[in-house]
PDB file of N, CA and C in Angstrom:
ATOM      1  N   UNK A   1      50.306 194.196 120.964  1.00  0.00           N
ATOM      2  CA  UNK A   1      51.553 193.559 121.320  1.00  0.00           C
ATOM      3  C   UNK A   1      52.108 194.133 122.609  1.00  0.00           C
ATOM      4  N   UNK A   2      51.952 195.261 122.671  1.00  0.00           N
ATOM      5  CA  UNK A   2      52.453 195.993 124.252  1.00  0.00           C
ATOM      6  C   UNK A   2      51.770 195.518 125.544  1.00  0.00           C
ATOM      7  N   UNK A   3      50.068 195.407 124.946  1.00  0.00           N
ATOM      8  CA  UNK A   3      49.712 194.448 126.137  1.00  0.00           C
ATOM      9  C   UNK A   3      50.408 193.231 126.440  1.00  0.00           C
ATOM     10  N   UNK A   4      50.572 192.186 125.469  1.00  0.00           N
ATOM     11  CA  UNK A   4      51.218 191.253 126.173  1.00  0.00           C
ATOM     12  C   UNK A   4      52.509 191.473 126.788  1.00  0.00           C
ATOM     13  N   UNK A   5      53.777 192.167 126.337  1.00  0.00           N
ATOM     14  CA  UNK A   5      54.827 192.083 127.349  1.00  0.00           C
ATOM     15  C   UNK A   5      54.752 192.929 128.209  1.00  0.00           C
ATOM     16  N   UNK A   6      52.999 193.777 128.061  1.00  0.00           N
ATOM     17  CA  UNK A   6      52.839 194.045 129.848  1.00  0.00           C
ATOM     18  C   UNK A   6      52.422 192.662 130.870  1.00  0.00           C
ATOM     19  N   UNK A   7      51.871 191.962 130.229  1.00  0.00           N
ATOM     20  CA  UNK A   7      51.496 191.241 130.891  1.00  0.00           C
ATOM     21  C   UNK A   7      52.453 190.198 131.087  1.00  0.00           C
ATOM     22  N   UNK A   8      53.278 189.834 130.011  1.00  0.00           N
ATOM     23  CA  UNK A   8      54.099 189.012 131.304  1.00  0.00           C
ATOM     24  C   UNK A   8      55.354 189.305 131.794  1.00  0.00           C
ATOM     25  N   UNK A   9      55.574 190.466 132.093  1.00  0.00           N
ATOM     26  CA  UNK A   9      56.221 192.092 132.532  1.00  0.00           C
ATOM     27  C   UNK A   9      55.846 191.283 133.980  1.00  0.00           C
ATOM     28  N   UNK A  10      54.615 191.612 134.394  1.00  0.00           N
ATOM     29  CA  UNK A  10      53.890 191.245 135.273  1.00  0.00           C
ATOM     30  C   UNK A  10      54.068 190.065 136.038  1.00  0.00           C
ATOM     31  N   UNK A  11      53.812 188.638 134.858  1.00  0.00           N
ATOM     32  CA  UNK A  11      54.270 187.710 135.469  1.00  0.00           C
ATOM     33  C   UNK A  11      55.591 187.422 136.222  1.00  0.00           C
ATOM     34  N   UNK A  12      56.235 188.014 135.699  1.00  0.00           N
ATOM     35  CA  UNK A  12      57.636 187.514 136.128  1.00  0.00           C
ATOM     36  C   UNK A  12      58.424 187.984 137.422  1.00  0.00           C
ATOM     37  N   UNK A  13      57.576 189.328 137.327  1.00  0.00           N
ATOM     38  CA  UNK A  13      57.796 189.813 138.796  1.00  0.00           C
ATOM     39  C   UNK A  13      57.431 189.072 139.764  1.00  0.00           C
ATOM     40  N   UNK A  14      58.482 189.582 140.551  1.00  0.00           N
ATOM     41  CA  UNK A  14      58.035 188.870 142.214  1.00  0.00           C
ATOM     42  C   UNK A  14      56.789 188.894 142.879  1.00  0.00           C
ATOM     43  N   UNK A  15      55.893 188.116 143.106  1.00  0.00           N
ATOM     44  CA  UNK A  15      54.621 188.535 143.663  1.00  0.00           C
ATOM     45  C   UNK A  15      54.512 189.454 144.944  1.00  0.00           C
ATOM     46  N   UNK A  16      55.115 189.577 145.790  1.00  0.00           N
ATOM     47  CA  UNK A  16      55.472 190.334 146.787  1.00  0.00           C
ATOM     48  C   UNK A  16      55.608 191.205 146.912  1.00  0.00           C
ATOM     49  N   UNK A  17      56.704 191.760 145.819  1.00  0.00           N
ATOM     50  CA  UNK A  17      57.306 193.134 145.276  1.00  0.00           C
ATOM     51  C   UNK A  17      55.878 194.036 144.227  1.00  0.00           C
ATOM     52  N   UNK A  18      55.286 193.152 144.038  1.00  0.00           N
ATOM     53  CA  UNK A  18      54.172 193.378 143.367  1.00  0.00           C
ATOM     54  C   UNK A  18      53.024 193.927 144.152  1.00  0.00           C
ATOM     55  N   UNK A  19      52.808 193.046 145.258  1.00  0.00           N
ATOM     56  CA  UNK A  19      51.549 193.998 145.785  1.00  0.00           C
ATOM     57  C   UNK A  19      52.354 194.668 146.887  1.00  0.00           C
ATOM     58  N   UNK A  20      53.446 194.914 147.111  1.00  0.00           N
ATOM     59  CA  UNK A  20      53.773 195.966 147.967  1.00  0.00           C
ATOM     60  C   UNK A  20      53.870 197.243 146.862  1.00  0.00           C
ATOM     61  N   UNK A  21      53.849 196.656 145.314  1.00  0.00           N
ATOM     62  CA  UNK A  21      54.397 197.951 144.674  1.00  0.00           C
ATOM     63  C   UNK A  21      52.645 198.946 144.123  1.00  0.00           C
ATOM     64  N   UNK A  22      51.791 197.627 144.789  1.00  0.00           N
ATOM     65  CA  UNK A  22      50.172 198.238 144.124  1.00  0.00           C
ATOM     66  C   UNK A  22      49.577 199.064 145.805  1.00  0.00           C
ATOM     67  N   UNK A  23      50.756 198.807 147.161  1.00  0.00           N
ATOM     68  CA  UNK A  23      50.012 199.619 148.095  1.00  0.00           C
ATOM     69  C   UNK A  23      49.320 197.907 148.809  1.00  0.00           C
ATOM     70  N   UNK A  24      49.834 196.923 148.899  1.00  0.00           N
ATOM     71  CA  UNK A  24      48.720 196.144 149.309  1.00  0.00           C
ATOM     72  C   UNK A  24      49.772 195.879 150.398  1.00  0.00           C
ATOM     73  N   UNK A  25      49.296 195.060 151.560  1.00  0.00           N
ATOM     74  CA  UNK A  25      50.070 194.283 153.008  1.00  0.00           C
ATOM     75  C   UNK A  25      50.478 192.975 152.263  1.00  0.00           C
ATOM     76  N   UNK A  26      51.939 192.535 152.157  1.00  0.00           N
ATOM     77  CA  UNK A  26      52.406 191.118 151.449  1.00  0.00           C
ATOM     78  C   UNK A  26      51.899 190.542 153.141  1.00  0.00           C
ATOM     79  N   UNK A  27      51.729 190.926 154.420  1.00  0.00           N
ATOM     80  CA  UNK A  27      51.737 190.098 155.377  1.00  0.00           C
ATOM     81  C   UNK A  27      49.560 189.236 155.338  1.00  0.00           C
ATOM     82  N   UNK A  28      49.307 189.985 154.902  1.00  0.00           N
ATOM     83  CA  UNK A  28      47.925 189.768 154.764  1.00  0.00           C
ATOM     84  C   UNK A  28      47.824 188.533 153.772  1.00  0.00           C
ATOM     85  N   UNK A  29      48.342 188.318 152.587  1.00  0.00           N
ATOM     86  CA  UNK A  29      48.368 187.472 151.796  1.00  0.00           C
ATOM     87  C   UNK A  29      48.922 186.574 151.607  1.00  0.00           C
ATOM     88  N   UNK A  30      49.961 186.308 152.651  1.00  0.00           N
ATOM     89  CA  UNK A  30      50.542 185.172 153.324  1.00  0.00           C
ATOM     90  C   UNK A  30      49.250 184.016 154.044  1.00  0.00           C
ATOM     91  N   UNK A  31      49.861 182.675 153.541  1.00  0.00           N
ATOM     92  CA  UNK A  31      48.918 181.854 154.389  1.00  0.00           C
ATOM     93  C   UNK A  31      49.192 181.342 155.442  1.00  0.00           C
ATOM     94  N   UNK A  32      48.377 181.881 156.278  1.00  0.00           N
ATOM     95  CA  UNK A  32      48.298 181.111 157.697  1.00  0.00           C
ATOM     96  C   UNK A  32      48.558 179.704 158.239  1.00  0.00           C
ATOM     97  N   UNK A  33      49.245 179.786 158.930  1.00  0.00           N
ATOM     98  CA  UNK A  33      49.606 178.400 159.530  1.00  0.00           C
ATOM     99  C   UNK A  33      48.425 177.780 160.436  1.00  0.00           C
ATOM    100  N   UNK A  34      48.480 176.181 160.354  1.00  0.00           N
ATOM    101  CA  UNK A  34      47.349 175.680 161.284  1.00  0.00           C
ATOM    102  C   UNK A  34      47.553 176.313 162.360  1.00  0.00           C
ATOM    103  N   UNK A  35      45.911 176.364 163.322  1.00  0.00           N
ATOM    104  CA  UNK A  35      45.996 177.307 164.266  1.00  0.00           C
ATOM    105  C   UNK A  35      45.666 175.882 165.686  1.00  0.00           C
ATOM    106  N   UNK A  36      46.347 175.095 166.026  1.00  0.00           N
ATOM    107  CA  UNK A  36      46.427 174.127 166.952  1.00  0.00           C
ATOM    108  C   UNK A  36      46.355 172.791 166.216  1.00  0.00           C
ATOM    109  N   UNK A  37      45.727 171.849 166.962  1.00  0.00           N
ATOM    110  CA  UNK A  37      46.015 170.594 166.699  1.00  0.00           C
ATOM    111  C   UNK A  37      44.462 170.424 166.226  1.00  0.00           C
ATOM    112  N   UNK A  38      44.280 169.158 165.661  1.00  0.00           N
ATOM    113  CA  UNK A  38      43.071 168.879 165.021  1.00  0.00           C
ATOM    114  C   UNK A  38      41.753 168.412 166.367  1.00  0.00           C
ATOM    115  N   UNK A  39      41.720 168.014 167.282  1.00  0.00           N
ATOM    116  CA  UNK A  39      41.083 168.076 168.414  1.00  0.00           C
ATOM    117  C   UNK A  39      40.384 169.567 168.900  1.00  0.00           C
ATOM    118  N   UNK A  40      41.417 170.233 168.837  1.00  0.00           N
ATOM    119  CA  UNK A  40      41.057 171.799 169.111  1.00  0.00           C
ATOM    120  C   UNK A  40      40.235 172.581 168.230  1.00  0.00           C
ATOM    121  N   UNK A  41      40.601 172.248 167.270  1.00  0.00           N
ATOM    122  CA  UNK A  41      39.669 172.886 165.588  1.00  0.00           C
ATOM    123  C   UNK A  41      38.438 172.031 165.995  1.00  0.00           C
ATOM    124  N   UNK A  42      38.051 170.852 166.415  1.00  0.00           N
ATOM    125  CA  UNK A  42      36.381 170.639 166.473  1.00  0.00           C
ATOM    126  C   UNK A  42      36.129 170.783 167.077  1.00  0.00           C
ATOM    127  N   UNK A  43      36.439 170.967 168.431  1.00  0.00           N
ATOM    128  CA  UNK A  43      36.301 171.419 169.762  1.00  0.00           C
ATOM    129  C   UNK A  43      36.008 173.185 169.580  1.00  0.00           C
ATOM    130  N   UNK A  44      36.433 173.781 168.732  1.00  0.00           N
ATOM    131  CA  UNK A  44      35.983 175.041 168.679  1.00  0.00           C
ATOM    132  C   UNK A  44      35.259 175.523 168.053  1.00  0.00           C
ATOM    133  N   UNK A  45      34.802 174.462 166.908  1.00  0.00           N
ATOM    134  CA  UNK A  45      33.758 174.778 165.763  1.00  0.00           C
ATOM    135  C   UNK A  45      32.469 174.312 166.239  1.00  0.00           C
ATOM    136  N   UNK A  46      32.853 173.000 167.436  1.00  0.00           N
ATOM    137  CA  UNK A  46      31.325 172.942 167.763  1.00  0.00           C
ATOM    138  C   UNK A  46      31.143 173.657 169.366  1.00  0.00           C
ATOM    139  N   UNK A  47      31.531 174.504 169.995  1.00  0.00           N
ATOM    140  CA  UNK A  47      31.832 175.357 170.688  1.00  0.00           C
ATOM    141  C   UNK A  47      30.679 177.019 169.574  1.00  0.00           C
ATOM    142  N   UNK A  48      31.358 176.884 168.389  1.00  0.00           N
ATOM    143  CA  UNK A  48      30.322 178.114 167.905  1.00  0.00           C
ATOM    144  C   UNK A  48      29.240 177.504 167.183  1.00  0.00           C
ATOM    145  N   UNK A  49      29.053 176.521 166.648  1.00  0.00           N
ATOM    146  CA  UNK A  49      27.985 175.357 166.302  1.00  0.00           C
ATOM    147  C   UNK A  49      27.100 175.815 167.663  1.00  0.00           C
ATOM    148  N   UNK A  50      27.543 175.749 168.568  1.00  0.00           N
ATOM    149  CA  UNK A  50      26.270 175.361 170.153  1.00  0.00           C
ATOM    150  C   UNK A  50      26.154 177.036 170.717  1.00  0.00           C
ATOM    151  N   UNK A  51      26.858 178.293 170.407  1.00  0.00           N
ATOM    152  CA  UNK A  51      27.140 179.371 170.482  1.00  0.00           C
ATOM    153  C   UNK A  51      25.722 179.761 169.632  1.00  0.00           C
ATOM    154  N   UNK A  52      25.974 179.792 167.927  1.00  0.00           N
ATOM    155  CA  UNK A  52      24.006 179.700 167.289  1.00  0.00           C
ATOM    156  C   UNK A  52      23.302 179.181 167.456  1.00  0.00           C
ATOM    157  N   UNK A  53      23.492 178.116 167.832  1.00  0.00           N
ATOM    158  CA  UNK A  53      22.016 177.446 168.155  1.00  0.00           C
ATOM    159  C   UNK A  53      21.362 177.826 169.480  1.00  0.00           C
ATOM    160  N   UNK A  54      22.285 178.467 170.658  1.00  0.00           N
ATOM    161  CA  UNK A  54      21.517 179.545 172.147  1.00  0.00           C
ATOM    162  C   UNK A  54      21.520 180.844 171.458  1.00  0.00           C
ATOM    163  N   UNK A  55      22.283 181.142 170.592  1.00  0.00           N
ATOM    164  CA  UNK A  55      21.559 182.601 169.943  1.00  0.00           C
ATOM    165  C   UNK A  55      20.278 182.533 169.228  1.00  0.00           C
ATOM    166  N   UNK A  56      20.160 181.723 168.309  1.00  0.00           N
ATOM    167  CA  UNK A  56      19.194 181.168 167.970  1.00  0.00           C
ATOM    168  C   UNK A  56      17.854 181.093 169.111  1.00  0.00           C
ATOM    169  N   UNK A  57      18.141 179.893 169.777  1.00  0.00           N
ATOM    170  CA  UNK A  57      17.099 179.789 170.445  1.00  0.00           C
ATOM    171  C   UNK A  57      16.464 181.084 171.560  1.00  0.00           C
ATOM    172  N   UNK A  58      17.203 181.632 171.893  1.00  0.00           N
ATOM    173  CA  UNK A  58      17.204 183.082 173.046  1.00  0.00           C
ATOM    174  C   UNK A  58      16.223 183.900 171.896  1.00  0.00           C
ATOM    175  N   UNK A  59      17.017 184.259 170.536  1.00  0.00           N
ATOM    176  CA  UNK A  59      15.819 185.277 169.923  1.00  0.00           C
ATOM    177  C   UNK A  59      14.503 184.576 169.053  1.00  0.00           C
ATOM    178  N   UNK A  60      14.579 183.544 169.172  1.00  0.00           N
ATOM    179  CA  UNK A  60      13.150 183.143 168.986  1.00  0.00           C
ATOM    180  C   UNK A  60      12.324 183.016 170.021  1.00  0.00           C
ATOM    181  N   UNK A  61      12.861 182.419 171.484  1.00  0.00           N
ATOM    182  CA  UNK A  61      12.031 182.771 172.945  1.00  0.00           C
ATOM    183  C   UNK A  61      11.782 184.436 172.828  1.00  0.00           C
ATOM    184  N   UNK A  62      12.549 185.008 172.390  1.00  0.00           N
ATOM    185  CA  UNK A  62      12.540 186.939 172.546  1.00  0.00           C
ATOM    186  C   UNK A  62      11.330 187.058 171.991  1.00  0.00           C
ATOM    187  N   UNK A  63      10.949 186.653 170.516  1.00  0.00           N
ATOM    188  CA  UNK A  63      10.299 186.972 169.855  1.00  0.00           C
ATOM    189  C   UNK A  63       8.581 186.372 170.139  1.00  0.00           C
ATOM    190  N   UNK A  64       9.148 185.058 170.635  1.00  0.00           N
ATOM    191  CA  UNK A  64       7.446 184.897 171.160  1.00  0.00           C
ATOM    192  C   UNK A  64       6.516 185.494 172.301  1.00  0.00           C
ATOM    193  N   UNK A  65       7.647 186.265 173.205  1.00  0.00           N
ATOM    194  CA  UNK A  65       7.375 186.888 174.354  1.00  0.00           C
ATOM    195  C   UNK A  65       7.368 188.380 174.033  1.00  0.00           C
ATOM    196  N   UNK A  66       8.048 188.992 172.699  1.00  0.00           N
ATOM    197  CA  UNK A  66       7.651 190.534 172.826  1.00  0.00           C
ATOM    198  C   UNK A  66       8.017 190.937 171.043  1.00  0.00           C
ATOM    199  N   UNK A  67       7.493 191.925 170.828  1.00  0.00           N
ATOM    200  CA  UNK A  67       7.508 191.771 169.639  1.00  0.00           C
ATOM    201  C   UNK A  67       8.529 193.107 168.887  1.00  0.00           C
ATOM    202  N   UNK A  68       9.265 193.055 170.458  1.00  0.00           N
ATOM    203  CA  UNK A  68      10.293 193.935 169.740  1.00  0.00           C
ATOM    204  C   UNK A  68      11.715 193.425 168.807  1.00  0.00           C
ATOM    205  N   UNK A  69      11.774 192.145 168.919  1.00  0.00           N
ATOM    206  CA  UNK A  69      12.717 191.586 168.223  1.00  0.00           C
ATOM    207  C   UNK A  69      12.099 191.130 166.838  1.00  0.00           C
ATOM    208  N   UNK A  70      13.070 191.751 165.370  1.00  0.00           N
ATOM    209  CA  UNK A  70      11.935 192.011 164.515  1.00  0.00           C
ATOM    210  C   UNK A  70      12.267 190.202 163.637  1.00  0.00           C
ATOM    211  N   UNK A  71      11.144 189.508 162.858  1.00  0.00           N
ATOM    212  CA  UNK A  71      11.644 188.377 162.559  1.00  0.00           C
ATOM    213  C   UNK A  71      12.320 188.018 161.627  1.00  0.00           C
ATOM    214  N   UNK A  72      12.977 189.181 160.595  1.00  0.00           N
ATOM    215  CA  UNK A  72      13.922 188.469 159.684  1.00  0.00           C
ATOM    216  C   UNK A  72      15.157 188.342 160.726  1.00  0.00           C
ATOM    217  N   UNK A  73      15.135 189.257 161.717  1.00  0.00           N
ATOM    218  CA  UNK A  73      16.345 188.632 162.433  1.00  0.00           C
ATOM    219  C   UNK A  73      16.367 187.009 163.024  1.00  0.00           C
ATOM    220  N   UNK A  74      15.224 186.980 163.660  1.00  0.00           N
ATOM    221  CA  UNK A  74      15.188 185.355 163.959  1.00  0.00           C
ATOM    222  C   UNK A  74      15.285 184.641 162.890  1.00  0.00           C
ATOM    223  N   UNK A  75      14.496 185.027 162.044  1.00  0.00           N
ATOM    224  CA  UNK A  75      14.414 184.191 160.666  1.00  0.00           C
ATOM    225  C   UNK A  75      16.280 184.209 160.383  1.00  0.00           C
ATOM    226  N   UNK A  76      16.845 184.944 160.557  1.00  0.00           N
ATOM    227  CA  UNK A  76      18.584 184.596 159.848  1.00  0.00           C
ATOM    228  C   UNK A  76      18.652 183.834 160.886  1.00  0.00           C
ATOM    229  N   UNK A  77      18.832 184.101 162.335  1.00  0.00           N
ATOM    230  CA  UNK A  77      19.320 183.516 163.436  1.00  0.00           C
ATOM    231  C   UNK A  77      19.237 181.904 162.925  1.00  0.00           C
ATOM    232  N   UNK A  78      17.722 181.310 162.575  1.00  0.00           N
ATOM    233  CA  UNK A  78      17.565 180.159 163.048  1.00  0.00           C
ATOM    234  C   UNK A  78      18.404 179.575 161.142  1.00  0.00           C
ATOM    235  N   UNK A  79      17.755 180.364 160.483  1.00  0.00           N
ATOM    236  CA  UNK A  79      18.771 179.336 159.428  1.00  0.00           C
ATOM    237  C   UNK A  79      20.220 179.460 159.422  1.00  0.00           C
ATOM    238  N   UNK A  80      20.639 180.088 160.078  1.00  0.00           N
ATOM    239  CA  UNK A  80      22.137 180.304 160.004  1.00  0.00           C
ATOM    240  C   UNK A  80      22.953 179.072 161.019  1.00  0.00           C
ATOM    241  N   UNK A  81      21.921 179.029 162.407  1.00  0.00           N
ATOM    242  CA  UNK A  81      22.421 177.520 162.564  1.00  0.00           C
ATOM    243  C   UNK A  81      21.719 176.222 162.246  1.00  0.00           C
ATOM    244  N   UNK A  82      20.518 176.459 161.734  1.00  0.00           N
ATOM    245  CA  UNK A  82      20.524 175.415 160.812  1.00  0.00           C
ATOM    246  C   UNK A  82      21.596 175.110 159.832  1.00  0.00           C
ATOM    247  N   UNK A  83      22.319 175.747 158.960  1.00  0.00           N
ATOM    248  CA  UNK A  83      23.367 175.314 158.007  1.00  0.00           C
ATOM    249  C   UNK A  83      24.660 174.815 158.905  1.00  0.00           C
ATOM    250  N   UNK A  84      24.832 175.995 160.208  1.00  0.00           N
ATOM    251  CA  UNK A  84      26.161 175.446 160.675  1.00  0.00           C
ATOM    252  C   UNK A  84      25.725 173.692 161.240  1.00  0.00           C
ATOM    253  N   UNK A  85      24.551 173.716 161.675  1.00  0.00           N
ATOM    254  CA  UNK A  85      24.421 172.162 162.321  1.00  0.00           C
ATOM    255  C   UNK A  85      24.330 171.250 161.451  1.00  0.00           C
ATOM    256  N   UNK A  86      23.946 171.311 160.196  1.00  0.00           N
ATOM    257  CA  UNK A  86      24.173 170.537 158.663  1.00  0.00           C
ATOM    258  C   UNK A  86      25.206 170.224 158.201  1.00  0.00           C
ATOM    259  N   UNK A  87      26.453 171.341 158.384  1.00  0.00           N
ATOM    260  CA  UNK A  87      27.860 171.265 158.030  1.00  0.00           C
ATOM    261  C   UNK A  87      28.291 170.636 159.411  1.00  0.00           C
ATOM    262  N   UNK A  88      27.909 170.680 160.653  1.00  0.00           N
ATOM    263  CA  UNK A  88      28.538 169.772 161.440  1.00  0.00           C
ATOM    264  C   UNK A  88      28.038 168.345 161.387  1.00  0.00           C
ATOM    265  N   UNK A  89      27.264 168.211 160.837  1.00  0.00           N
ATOM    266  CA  UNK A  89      26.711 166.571 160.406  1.00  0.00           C
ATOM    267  C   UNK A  89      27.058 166.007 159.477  1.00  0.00           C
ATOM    268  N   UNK A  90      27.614 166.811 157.961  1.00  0.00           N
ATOM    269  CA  UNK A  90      28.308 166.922 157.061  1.00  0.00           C
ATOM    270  C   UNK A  90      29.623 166.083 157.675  1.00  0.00           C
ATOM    271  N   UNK A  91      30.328 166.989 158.404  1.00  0.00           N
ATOM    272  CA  UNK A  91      32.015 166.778 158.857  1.00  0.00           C
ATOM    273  C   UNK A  91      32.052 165.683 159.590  1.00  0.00           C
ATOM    274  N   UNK A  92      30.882 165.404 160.323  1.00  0.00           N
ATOM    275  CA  UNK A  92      31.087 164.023 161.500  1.00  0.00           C
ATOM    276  C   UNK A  92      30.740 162.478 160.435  1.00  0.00           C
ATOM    277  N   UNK A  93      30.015 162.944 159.593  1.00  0.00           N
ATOM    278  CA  UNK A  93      29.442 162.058 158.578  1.00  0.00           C
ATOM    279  C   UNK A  93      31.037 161.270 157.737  1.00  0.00           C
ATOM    280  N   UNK A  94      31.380 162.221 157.519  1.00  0.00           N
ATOM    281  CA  UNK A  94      33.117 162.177 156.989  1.00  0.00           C
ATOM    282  C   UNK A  94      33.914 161.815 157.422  1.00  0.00           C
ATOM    283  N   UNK A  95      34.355 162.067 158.552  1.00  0.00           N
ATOM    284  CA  UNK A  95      34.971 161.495 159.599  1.00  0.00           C
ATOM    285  C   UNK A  95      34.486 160.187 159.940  1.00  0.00           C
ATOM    286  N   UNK A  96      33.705 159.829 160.103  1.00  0.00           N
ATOM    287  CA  UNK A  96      33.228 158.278 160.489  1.00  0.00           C
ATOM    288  C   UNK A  96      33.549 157.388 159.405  1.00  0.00           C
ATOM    289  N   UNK A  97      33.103 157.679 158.068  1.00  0.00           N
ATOM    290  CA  UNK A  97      33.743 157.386 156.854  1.00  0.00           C
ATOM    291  C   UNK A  97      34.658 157.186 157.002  1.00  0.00           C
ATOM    292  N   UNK A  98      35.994 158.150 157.057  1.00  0.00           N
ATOM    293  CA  UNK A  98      37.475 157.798 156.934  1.00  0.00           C
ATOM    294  C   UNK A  98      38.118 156.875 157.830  1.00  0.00           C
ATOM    295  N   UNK A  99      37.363 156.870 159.391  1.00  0.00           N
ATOM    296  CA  UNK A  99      37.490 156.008 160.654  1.00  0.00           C
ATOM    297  C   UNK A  99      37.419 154.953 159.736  1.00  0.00           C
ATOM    298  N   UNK A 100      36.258 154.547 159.003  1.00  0.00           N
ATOM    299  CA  UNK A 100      35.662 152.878 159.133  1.00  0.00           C
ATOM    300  C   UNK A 100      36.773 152.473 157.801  1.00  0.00           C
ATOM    301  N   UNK A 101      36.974 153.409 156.741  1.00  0.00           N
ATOM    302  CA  UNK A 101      37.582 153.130 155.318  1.00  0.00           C
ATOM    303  C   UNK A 101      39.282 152.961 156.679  1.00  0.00           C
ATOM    304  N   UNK A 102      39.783 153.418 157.317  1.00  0.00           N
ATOM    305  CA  UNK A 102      41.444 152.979 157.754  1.00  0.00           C
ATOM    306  C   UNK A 102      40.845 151.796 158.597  1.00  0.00           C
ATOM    307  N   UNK A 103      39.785 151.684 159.029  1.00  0.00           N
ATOM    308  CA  UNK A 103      39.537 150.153 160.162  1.00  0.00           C
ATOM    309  C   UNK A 103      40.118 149.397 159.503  1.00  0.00           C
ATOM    310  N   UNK A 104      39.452 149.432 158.170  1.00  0.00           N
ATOM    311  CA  UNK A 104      38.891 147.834 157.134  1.00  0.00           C
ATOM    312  C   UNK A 104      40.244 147.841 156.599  1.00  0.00           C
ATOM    313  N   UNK A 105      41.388 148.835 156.435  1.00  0.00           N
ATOM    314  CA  UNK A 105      42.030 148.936 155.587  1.00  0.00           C
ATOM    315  C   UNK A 105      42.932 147.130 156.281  1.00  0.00           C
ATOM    316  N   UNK A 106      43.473 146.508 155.133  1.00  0.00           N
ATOM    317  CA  UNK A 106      44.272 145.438 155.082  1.00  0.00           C
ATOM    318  C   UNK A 106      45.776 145.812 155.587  1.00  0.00           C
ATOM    319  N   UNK A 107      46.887 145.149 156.737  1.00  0.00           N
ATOM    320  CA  UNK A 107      47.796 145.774 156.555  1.00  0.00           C
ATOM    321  C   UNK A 107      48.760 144.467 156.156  1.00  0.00           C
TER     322      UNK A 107
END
């Protein structure tokens, strides 16, 4: 029985007062506000989208020319933008979707 009105002891407290009272930053656990306009967010994701794929490609040229670059690193390099270029085909895939679903929409 003591566990429970520890526990909602707990609940009722302020969340704030709470992890400042466990030692934690309440500013850390605050959520972030959008960080620009929606143009800028794809403009910067495919900015690091095209960022792995020349990292990518640079250490696999590295690797065919010397064999000091070892290959699980290429090996992450190249699947790592393989997934980001999947998730950017993913998001454009979606987007075209929602374009064509407001075209058609009736007003």
């Amino acid at each position: 029985m003591n566990e429970i009105n520890a526990i909602s002891a707990v609940g009722a407290e302020d969340t704030a007062s709470l992890i400042t009272r466990l030692g934690g930053d309440t500013a850390a656990m605050a959520p972030s506000p959008a960080h620009g306009d929606f143009a800028s967010i794809l403009s910067n994701g495919l900015e690091n989208l095209d960022a792995k794929l020349a990292h990518a490609d640079d250490l696999a040229r590295q690797f065919a020319l010397d064999d000091q670059v070892p290959v699980h690193q290429v090996t992450y390099a190249l699947e790592e933008a393989r997934l980001s270029l999947e998730l950017a085909m993913q998001v454009r895939q979606r987007l075209v979707e929602s374009y064509r679903e407001i075209m058609n929409m009736q007003l």
